[in-house]
PDB file of N, CA and C in Angstrom:
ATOM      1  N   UNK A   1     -12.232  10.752 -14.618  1.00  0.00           N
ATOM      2  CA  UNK A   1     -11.335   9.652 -14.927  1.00  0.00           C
ATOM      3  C   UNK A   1     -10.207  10.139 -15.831  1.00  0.00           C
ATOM      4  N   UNK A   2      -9.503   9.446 -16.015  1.00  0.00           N
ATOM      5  CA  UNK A   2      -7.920  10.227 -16.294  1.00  0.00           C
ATOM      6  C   UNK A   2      -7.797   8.279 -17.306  1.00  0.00           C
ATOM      7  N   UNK A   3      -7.143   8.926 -18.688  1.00  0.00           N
ATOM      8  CA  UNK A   3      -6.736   9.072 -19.552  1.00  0.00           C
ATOM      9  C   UNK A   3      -6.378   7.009 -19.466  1.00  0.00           C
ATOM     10  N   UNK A   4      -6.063   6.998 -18.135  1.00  0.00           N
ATOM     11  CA  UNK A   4      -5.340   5.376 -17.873  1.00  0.00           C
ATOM     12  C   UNK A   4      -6.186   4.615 -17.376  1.00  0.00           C
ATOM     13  N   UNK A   5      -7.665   5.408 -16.838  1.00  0.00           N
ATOM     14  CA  UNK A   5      -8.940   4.737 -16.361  1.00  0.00           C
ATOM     15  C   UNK A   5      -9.163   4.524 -15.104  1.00  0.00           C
ATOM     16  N   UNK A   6      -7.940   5.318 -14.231  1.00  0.00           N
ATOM     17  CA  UNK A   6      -8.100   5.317 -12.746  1.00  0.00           C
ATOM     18  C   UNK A   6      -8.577   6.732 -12.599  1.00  0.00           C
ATOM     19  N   UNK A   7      -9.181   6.734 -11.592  1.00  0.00           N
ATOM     20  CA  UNK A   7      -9.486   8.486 -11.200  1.00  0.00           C
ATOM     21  C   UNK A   7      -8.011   8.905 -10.054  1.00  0.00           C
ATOM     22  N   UNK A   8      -8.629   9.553 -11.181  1.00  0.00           N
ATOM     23  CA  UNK A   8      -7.854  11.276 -10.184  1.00  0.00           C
ATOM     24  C   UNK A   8      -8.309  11.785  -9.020  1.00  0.00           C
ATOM     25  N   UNK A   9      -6.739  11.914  -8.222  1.00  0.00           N
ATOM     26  CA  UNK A   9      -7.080  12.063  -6.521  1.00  0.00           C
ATOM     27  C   UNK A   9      -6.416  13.730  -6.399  1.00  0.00           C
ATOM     28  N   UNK A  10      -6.884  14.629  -5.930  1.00  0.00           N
ATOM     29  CA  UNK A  10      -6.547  15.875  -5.462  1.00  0.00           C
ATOM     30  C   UNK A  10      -5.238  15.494  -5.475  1.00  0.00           C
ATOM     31  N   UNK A  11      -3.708  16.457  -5.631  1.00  0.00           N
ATOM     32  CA  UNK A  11      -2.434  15.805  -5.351  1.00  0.00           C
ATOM     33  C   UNK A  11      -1.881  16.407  -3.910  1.00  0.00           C
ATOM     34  N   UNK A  12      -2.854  17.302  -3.104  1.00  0.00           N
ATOM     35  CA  UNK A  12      -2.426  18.036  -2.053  1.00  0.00           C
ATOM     36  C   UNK A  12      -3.002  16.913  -1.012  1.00  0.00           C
ATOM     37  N   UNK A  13      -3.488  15.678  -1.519  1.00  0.00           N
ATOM     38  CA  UNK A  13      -4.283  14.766  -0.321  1.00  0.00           C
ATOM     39  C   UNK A  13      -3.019  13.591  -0.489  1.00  0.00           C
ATOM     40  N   UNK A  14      -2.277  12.887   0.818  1.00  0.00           N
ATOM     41  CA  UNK A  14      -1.896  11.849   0.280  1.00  0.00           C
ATOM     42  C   UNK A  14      -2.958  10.593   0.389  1.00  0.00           C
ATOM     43  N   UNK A  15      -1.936   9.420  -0.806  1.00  0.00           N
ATOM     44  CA  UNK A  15      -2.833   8.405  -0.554  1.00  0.00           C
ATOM     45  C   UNK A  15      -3.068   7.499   0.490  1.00  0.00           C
ATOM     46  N   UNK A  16      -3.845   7.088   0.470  1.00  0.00           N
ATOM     47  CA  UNK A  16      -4.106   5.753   1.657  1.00  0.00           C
ATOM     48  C   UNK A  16      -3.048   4.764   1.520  1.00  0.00           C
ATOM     49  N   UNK A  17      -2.487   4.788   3.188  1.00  0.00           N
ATOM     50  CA  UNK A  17      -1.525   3.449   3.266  1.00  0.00           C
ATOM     51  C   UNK A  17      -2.709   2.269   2.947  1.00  0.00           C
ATOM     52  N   UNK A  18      -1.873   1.403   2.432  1.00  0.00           N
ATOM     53  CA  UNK A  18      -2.808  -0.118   2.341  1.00  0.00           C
ATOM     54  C   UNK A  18      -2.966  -0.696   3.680  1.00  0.00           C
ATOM     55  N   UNK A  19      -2.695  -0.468   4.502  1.00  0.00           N
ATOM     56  CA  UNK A  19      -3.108  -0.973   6.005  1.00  0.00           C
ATOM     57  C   UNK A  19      -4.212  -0.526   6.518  1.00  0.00           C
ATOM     58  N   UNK A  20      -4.064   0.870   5.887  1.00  0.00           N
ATOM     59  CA  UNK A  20      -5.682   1.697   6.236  1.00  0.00           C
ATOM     60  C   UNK A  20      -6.987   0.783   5.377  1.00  0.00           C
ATOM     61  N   UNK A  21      -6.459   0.390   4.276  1.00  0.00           N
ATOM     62  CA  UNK A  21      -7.321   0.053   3.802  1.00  0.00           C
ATOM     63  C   UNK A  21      -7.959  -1.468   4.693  1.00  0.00           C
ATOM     64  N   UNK A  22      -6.878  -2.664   4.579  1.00  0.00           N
ATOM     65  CA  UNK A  22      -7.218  -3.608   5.299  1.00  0.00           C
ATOM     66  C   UNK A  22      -7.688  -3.490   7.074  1.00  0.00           C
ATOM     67  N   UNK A  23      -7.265  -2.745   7.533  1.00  0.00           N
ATOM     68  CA  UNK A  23      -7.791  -1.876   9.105  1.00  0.00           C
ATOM     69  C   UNK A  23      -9.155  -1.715   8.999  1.00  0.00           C
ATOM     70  N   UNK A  24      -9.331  -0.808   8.174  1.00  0.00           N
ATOM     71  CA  UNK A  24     -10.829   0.021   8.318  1.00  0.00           C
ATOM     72  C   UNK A  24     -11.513  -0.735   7.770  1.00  0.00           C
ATOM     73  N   UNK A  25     -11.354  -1.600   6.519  1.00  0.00           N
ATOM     74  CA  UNK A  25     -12.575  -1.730   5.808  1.00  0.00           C
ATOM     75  C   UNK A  25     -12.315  -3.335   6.010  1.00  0.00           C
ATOM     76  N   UNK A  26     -11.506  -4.353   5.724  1.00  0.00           N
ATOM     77  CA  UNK A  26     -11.661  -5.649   5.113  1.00  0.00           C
ATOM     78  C   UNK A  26     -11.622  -5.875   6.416  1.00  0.00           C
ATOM     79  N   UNK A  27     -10.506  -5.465   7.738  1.00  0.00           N
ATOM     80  CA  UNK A  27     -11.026  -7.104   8.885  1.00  0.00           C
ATOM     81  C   UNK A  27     -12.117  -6.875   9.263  1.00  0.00           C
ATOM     82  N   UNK A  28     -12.740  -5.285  10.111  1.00  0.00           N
ATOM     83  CA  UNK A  28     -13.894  -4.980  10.564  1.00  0.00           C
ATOM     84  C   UNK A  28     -15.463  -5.985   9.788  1.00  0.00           C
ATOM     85  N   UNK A  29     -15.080  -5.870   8.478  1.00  0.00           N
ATOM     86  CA  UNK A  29     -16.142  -6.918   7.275  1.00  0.00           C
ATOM     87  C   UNK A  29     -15.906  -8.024   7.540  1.00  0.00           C
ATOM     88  N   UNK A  30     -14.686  -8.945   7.883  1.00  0.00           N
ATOM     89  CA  UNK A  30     -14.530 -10.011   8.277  1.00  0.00           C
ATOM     90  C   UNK A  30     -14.821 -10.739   9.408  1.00  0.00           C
ATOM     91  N   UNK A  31     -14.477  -9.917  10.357  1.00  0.00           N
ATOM     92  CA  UNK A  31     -15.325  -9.801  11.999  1.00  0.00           C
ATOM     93  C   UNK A  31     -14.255 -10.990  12.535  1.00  0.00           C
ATOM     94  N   UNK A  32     -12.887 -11.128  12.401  1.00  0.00           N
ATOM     95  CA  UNK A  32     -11.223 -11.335  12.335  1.00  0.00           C
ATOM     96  C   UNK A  32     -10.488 -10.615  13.272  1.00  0.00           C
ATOM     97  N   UNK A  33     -10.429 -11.347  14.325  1.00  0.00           N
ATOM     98  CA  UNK A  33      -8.943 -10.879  15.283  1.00  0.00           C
ATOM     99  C   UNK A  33      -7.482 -10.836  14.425  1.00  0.00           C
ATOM    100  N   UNK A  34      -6.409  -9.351  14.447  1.00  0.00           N
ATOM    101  CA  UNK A  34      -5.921  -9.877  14.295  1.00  0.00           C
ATOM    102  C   UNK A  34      -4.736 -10.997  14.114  1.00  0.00           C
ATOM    103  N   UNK A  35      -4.958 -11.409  15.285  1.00  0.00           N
ATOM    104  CA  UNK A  35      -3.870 -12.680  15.366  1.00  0.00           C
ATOM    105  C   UNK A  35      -4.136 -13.742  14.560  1.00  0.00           C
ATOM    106  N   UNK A  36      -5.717 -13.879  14.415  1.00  0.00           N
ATOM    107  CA  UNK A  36      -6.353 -14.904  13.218  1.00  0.00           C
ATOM    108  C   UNK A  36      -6.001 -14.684  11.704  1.00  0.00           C
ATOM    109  N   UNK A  37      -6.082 -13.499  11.284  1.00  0.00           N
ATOM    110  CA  UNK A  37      -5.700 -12.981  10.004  1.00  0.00           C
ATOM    111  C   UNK A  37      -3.955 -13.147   9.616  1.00  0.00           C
ATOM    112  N   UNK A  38      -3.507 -12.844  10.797  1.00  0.00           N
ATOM    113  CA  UNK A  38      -1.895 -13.238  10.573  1.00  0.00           C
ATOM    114  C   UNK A  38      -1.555 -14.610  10.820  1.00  0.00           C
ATOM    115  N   UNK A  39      -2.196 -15.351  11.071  1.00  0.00           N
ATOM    116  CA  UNK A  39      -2.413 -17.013  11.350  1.00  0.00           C
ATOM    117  C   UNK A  39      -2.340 -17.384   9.496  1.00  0.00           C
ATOM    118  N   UNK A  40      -3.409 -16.831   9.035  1.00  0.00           N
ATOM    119  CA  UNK A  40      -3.988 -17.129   7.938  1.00  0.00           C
ATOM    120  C   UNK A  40      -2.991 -16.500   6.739  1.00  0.00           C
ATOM    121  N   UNK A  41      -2.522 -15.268   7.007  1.00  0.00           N
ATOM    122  CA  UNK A  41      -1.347 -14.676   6.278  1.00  0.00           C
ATOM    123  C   UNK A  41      -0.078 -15.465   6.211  1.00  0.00           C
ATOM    124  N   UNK A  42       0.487 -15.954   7.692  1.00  0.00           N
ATOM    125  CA  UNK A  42       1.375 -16.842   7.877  1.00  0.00           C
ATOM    126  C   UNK A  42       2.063 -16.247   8.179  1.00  0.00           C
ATOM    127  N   UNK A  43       1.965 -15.072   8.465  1.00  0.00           N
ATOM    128  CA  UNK A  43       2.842 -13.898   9.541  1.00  0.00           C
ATOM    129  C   UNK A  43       2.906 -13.785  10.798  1.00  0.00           C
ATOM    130  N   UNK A  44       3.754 -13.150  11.710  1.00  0.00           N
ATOM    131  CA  UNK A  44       3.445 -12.713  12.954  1.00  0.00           C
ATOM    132  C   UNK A  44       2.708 -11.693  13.057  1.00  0.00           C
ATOM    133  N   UNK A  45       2.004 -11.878  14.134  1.00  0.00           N
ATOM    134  CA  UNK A  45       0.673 -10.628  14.500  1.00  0.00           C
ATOM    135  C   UNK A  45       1.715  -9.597  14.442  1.00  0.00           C
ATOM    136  N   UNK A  46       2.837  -9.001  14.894  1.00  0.00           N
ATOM    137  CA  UNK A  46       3.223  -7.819  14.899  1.00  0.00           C
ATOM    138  C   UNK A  46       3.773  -7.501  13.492  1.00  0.00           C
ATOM    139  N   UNK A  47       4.168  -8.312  12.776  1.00  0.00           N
ATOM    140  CA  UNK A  47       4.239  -7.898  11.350  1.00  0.00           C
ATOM    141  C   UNK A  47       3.080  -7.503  10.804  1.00  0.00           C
ATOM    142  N   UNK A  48       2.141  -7.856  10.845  1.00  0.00           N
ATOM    143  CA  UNK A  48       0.762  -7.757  10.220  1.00  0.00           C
ATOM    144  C   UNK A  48       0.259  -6.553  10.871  1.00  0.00           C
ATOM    145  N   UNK A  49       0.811  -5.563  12.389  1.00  0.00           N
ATOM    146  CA  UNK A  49       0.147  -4.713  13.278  1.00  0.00           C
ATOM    147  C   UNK A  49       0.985  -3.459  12.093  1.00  0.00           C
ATOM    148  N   UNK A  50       2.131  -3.955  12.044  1.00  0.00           N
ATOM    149  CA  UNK A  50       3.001  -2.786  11.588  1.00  0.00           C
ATOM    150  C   UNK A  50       2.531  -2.269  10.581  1.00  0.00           C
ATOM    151  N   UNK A  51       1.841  -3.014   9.458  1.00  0.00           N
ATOM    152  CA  UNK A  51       1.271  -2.795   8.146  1.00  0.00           C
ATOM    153  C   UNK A  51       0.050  -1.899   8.384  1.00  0.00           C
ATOM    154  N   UNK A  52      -0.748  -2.703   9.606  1.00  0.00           N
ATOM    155  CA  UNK A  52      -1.942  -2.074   9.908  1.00  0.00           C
ATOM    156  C   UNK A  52      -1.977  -0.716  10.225  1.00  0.00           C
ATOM    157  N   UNK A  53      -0.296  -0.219  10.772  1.00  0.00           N
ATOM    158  CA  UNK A  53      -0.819   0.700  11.668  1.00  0.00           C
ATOM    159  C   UNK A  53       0.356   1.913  11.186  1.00  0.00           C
ATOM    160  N   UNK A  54       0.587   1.087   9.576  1.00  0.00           N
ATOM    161  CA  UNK A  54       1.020   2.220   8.389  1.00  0.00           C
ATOM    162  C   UNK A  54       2.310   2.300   8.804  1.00  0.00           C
ATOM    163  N   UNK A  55       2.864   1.396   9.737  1.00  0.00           N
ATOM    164  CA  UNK A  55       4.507   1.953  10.282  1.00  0.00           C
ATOM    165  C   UNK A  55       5.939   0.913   9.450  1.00  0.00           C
ATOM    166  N   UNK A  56       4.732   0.430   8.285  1.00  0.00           N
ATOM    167  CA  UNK A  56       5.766  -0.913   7.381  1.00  0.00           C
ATOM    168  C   UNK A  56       4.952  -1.084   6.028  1.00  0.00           C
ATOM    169  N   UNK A  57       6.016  -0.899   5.485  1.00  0.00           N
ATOM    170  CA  UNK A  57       5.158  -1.290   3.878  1.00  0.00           C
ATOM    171  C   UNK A  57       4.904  -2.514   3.074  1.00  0.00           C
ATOM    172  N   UNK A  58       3.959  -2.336   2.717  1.00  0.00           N
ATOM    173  CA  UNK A  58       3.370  -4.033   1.746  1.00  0.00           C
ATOM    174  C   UNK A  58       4.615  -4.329   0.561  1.00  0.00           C
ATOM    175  N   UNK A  59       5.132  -5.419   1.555  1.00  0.00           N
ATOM    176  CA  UNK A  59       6.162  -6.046   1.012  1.00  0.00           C
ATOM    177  C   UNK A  59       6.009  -6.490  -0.521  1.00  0.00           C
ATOM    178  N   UNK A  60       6.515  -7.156  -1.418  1.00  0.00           N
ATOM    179  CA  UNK A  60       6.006  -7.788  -2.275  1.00  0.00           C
ATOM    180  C   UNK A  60       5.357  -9.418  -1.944  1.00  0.00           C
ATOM    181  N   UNK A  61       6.152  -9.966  -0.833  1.00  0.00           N
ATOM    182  CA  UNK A  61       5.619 -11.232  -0.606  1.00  0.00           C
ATOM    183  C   UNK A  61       4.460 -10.457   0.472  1.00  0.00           C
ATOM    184  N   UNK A  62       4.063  -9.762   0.855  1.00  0.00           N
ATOM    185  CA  UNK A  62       3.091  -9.210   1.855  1.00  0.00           C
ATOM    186  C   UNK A  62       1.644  -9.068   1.024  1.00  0.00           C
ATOM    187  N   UNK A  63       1.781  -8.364  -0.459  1.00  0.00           N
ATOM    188  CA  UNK A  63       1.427  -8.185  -0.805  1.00  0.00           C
ATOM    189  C   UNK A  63       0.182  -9.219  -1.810  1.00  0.00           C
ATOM    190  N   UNK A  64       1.410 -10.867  -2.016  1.00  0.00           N
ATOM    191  CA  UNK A  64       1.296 -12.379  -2.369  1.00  0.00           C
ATOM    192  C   UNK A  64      -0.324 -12.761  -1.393  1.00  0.00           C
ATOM    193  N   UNK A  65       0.624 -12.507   0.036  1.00  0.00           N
ATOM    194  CA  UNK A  65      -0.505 -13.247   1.218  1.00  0.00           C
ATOM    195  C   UNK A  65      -1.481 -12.585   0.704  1.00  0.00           C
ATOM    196  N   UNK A  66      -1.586 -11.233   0.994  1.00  0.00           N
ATOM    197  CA  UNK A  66      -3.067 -10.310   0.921  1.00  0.00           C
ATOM    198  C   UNK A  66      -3.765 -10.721  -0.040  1.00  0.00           C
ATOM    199  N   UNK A  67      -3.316 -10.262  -1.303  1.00  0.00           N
ATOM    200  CA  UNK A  67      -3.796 -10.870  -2.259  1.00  0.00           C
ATOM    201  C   UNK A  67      -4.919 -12.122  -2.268  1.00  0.00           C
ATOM    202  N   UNK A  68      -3.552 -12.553  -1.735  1.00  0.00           N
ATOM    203  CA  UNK A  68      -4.786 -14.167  -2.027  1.00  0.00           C
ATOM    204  C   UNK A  68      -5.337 -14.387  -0.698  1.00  0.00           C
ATOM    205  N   UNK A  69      -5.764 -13.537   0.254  1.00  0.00           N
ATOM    206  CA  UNK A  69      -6.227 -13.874   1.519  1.00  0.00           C
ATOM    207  C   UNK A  69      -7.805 -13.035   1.157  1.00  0.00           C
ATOM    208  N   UNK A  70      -7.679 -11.634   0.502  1.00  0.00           N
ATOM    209  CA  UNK A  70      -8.825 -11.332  -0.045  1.00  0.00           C
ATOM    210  C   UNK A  70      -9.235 -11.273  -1.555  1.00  0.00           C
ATOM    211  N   UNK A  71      -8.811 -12.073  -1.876  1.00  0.00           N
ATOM    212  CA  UNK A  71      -9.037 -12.773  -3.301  1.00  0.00           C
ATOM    213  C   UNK A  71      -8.863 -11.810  -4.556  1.00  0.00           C
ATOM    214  N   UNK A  72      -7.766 -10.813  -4.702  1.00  0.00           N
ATOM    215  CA  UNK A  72      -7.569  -9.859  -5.554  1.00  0.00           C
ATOM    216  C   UNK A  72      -6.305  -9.781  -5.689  1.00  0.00           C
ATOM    217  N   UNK A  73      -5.992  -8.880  -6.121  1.00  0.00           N
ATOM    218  CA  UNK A  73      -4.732  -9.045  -6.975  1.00  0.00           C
ATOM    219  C   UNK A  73      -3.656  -8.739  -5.762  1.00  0.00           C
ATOM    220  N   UNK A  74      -2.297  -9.037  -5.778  1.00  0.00           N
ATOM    221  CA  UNK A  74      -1.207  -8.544  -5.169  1.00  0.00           C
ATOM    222  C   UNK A  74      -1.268  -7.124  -6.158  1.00  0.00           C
ATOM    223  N   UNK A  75      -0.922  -7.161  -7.305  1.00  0.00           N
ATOM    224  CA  UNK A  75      -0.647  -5.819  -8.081  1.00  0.00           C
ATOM    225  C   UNK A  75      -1.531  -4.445  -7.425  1.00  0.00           C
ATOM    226  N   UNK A  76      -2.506  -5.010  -6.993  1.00  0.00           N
ATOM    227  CA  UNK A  76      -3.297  -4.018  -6.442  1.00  0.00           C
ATOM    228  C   UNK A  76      -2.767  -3.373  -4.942  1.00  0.00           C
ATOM    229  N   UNK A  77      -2.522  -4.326  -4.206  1.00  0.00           N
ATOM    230  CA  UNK A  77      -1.886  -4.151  -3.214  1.00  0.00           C
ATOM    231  C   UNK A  77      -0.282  -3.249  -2.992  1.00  0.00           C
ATOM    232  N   UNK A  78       0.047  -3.605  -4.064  1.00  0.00           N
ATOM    233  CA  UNK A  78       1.774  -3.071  -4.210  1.00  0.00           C
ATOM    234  C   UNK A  78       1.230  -1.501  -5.017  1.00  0.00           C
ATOM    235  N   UNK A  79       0.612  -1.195  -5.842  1.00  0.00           N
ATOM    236  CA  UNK A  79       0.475   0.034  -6.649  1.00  0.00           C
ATOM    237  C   UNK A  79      -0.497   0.602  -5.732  1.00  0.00           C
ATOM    238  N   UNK A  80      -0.532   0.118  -4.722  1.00  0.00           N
ATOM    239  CA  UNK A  80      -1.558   1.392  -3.489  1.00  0.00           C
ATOM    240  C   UNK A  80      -0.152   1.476  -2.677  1.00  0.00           C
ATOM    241  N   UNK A  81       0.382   0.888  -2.178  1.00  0.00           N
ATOM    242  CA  UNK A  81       1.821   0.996  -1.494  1.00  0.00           C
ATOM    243  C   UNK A  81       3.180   2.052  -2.091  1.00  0.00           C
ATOM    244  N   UNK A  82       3.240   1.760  -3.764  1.00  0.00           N
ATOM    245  CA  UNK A  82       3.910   2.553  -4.439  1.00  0.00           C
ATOM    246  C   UNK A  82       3.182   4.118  -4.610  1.00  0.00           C
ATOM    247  N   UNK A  83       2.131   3.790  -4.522  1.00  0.00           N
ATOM    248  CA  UNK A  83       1.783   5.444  -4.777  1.00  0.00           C
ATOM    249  C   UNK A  83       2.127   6.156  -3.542  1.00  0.00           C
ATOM    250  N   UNK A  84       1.585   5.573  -2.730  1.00  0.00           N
ATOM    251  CA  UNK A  84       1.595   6.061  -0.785  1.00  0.00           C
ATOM    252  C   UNK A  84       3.231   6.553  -0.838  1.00  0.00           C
ATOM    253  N   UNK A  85       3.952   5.465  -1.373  1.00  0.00           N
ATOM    254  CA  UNK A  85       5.528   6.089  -0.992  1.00  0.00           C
ATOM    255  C   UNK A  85       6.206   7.129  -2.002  1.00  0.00           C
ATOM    256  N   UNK A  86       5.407   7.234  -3.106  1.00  0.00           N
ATOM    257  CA  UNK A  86       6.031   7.885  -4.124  1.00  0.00           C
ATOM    258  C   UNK A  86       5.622   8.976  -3.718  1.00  0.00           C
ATOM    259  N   UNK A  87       4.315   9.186  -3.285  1.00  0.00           N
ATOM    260  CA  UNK A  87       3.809  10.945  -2.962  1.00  0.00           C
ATOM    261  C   UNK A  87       4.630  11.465  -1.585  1.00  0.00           C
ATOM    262  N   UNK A  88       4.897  10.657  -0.780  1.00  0.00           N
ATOM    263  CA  UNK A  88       5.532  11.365   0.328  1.00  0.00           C
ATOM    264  C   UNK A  88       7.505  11.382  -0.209  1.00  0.00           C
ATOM    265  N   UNK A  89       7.677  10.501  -1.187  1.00  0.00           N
ATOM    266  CA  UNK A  89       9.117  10.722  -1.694  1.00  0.00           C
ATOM    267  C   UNK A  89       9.274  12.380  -2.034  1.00  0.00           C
ATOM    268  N   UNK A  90       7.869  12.508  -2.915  1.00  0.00           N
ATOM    269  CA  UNK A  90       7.858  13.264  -3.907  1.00  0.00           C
ATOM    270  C   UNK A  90       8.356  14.787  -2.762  1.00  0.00           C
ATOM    271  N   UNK A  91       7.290  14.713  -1.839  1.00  0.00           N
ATOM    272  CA  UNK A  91       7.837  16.061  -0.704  1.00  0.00           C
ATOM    273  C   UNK A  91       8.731  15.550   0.065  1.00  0.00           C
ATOM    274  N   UNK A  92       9.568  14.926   0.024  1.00  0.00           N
ATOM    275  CA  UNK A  92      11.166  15.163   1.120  1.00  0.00           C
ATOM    276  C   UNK A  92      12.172  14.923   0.092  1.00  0.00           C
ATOM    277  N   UNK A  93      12.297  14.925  -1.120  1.00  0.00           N
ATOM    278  CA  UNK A  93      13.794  14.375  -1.729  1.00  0.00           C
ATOM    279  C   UNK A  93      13.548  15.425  -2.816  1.00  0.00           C
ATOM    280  N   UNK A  94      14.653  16.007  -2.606  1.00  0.00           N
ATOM    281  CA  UNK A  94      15.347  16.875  -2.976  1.00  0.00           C
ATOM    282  C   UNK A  94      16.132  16.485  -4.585  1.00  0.00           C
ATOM    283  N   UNK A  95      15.305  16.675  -5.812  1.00  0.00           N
ATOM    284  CA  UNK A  95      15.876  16.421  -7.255  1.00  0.00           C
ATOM    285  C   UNK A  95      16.458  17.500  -8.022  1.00  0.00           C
ATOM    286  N   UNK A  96      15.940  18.772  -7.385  1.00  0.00           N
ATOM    287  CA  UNK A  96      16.336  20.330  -8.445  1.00  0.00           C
ATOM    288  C   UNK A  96      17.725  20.059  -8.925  1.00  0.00           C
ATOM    289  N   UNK A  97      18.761  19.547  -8.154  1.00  0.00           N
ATOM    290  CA  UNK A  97      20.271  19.290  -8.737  1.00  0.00           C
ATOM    291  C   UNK A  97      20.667  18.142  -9.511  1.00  0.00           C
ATOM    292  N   UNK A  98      19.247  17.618  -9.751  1.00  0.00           N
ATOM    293  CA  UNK A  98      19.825  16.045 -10.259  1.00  0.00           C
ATOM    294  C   UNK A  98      19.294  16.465 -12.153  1.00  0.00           C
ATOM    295  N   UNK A  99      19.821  16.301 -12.934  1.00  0.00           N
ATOM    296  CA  UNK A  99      20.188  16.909 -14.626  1.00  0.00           C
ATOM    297  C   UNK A  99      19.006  15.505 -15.138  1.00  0.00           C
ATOM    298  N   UNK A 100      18.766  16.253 -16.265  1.00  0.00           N
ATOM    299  CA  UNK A 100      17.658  15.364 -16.572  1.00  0.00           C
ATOM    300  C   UNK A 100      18.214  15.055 -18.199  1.00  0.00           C
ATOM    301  N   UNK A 101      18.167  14.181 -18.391  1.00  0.00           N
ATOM    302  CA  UNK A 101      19.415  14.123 -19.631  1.00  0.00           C
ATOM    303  C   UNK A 101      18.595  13.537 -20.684  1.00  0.00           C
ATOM    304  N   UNK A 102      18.896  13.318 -22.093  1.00  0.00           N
ATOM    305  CA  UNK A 102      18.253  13.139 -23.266  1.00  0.00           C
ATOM    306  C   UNK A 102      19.572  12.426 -23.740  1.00  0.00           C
ATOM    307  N   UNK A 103      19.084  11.474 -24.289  1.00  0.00           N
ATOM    308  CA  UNK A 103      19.654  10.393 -25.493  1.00  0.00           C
ATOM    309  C   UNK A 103      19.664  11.339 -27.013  1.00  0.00           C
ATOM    310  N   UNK A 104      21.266  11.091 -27.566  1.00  0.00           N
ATOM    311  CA  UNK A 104      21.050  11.530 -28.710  1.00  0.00           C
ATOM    312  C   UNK A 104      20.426  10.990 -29.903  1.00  0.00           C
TER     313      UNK A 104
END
């Protein structure tokens, strides 16, 4: 465990899209088509496929539905989304030229 009380993930692994998470683990547990789950989200099934199938990210209002569709936090939902995008930022964008500056 690391210092902020989350564990530490290898940094050569990325993280899990949050779609993986709701895919694999929460509808399969629910036993939820999902056109029913996006009924219940208040989305269109293909908005809800895109998330699933990691090709769209947990919006902040995406994040609202989920939340309260499996009874936990949105924050949770968005800081699995921010990490997912920050680690793959981290390998394609190019900062070596960008100056890192200090306040006097």
């Amino acid at each position: 465990m690391a210092e902020d009380g989350y564990p530490r993930r290898h940094p050569d692994f990325a993280p899990t899209h949050p779609g993986e998470i709701l895919r694999d683990d929460i509808l399969p547990a629910l036993a939820m088509p999902v056109s029913t789950v996006a009924k219940h989200l208040g989305v269109t099934r293909q908005a809800l496929h895109r998330v699933l199938a990691g090709t769209a990210a947990v919006s902040p209002e995406m994040a609202l539905r989920i939340g309260k569709f499996c009874g936990n936090s949105p924050d949770f939902w968005l800081r699995m989304q921010v990490a997912y995008d920050l680690w793959h930022a981290a390998r394609t964008v190019d900062v070596s030229g960008v100056p890192t500056m200090r306040a006097a």
